[in-house]
Protein backbone atom coordinates (compact mmCIF):
# COMPACT_ATOMS: atom_id res chain seq x y z
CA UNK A 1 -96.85 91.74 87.57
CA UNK A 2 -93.35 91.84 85.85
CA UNK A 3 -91.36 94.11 87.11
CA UNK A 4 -88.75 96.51 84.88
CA UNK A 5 -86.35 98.84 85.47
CA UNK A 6 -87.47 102.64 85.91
CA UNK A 7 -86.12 103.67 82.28
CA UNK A 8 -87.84 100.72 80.90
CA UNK A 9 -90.88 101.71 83.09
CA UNK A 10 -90.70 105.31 82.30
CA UNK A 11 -91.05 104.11 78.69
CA UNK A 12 -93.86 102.26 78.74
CA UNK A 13 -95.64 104.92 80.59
CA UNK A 14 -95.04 107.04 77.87
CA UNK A 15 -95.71 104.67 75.08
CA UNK A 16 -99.50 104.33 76.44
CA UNK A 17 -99.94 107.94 77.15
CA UNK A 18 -100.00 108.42 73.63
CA UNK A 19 -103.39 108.94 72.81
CA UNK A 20 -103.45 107.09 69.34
CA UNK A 21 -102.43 104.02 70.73
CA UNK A 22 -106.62 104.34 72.04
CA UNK A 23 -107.85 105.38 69.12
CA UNK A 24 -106.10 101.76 66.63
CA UNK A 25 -109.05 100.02 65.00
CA UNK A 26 -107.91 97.20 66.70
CA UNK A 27 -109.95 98.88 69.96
CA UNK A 28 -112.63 99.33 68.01
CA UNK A 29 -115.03 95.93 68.87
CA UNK A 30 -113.85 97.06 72.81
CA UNK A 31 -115.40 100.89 72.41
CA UNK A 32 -118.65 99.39 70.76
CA UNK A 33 -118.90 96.67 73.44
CA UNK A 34 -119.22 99.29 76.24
CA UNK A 35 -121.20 101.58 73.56
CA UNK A 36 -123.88 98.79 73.37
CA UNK A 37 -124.10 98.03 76.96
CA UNK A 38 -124.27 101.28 77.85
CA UNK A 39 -127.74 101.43 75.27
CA UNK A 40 -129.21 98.24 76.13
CA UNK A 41 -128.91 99.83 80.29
CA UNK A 42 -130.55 102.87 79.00
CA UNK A 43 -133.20 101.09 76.90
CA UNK A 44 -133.90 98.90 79.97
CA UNK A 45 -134.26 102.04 82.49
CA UNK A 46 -136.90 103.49 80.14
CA UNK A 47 -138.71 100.04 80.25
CA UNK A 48 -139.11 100.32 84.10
CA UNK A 49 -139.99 103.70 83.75
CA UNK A 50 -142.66 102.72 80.94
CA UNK A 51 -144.02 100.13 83.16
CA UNK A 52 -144.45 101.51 86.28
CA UNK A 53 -145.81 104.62 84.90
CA UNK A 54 -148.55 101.56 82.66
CA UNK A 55 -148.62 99.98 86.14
CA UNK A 56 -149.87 103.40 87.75
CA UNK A 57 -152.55 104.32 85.24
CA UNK A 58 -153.79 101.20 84.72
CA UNK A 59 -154.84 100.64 88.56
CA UNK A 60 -155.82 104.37 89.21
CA UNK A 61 -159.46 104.52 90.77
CA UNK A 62 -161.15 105.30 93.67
CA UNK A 63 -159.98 103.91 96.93
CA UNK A 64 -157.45 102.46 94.73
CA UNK A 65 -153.39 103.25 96.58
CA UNK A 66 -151.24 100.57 96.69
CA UNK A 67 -150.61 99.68 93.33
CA UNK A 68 -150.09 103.23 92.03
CA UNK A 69 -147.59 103.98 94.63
CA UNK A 70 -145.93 100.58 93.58
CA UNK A 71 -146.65 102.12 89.88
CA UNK A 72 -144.95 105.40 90.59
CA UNK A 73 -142.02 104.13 92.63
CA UNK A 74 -140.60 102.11 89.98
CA UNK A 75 -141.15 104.86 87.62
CA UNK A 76 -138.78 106.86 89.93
CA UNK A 77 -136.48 104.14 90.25
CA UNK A 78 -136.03 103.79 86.52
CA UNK A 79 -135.84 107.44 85.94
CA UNK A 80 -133.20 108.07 88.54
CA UNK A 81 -131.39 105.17 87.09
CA UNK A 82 -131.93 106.62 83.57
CA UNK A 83 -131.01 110.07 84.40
CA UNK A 84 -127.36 108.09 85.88
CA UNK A 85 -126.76 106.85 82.91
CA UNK A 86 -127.40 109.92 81.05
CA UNK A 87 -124.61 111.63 82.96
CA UNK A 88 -122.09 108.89 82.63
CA UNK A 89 -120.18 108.63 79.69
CA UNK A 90 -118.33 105.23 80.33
CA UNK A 91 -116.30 105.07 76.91
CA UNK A 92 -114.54 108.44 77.95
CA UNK A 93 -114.24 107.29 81.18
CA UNK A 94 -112.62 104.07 79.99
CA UNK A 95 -110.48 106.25 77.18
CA UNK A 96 -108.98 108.05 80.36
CA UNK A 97 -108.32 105.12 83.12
CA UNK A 98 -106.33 103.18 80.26
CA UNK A 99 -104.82 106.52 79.39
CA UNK A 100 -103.75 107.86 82.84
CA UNK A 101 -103.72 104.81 84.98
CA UNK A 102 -102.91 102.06 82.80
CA UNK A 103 -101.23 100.08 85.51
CA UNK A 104 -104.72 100.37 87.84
CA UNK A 105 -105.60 96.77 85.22
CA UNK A 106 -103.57 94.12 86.77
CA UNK A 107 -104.93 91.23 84.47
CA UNK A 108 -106.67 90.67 81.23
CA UNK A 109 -108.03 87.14 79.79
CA UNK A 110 -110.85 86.42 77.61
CA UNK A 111 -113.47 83.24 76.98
CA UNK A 112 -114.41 82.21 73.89
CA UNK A 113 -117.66 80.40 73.78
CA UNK A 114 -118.74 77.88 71.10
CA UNK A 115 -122.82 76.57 71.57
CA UNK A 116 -122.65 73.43 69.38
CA UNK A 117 -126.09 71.38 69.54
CA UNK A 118 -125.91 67.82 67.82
CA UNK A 119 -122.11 69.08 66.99
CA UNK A 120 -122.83 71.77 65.21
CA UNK A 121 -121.41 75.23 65.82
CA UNK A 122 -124.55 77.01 66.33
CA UNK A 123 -123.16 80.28 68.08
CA UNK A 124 -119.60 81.66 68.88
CA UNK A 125 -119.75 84.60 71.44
CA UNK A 126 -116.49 85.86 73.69
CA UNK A 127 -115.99 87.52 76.99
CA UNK A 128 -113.18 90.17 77.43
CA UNK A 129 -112.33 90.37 81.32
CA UNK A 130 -110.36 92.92 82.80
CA UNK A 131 -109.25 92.70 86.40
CA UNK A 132 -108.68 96.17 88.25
CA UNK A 133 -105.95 96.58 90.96
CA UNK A 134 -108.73 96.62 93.36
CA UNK A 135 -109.94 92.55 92.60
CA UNK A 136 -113.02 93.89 90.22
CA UNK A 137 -113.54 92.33 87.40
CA UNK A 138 -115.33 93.95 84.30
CA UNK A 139 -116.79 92.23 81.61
CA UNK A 140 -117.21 92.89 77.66
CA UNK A 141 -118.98 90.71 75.02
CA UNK A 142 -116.63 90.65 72.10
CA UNK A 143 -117.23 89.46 69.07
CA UNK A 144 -115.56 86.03 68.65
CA UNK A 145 -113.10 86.85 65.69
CA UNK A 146 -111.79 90.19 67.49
CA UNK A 147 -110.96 89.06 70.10
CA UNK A 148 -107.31 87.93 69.34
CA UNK A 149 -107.36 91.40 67.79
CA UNK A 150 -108.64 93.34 70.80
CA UNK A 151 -106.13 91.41 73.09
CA UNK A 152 -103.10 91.61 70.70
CA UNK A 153 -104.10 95.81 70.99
CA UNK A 154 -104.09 96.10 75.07
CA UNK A 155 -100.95 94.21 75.32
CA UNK A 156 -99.79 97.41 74.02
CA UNK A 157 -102.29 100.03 76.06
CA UNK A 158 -101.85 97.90 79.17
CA UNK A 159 -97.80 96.65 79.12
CA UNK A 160 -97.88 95.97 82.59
CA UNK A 161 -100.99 93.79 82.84
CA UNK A 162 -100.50 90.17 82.54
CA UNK A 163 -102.59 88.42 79.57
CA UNK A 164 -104.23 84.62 79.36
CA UNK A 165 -106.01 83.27 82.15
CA UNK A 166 -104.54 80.80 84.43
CA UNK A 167 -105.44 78.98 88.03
CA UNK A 168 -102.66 80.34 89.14
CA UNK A 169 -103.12 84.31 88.27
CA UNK A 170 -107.42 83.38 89.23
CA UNK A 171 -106.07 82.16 93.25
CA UNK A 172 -103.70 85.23 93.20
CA UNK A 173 -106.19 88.09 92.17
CA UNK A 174 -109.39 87.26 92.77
CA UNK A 175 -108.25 83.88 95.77
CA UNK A 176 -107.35 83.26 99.31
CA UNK A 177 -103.62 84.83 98.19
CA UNK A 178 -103.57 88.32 98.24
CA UNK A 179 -106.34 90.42 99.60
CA UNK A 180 -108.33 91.24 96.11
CA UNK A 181 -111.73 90.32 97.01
CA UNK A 182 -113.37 92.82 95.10
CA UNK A 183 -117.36 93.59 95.18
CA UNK A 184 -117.74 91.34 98.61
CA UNK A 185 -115.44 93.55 100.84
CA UNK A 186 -117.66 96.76 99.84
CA UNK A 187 -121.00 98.48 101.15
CA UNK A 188 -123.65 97.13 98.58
CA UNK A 189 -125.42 100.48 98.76
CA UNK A 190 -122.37 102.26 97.84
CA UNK A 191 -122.19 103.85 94.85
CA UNK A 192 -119.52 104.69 92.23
């Protein structure tokens, strides 16, 4: 992480407090990224709820109790996982970390991806990754041709993050150098 001196520090801080600096169209692509995971998660909840609750009427009779119970369980999975979502509001929640804690994202790099059958460029898709100061890593599908755009906008939201991805900055955040491990150090059943 560079390091500056605590004017130069002070000023940055201040820079990315301001609150337009969240709201440039060039964050735009990043606030519908999370907006359409955040859908597809809820569209996929009311699937299991749909199916287990399909799953429960369809093998309802008598002496019949497995397979409901199986039914209604992952009903009440996917509603208690539907009802989580409906009480999370990750774009604000996003908004304020890269408001208030800017420096918590150590490390930003994104993958462009080019499917080319026979040669031809079929498909173009890109990956935004940002890399928290505790060794997660969180993902966003970007479309290709913002995400220069995107990037070019959180060098100014995140100024003490480092950008681009090297083998260098992948051993000493996520490696054997420091101790960012991320999701394998923690409980599995622990929850956010």
């Amino acid at each position: 992480m560079p390091k500056h001196s605590p004017l130069i520090s002070h000023l940055l801080l201040v820079h990315t407090r301001d609150p337009r600096i969240l709201k440039h169209p060039g964050l735009d692509p990043f606030w519908d990224s999370i907006r359409k995971d955040h859908r597809w998660q809820k569209t996929t909840a009311i699937a299991v709820v749909l199916s287990g609750l399909l799953l429960t009427a369809y093998t309802m009779g008598p002496g019949k109790l497995l397979w409901p119970l199986v039914g209604g369980s992952i009903a009440g999975v996917g509603f208690w996982w539907y009802l989580r979502l409906f009480i999370t509001e990750p774009v604000a929640a996003w908004r304020e970390q890269l408001q208030n804690q800017p420096q918590s994202i150590v490390w930003v790099y994104g993958i462009r991806t080019e499917r080319m059958p026979y040669g031809l460029n079929f498909a173009t898709a890109a990956t935004l990754y940002l890399v928290d100061e505790d060794g997660d890593l969180h993902d966003f599908s970007i479309p290709a041709g913002e995400l220069k755009l995107v990037t070019k906008t959180l060098r100014r939201v995140l100024p003490s993050a480092e950008f681009g991805y090297t083998k260098d900055r992948e051993l000493r955040y996520r490696g054997t150098l420091t101790r960012f491990h991320g999701w394998r150090d923690r409980d599995p059943f622990q929850l956010q």
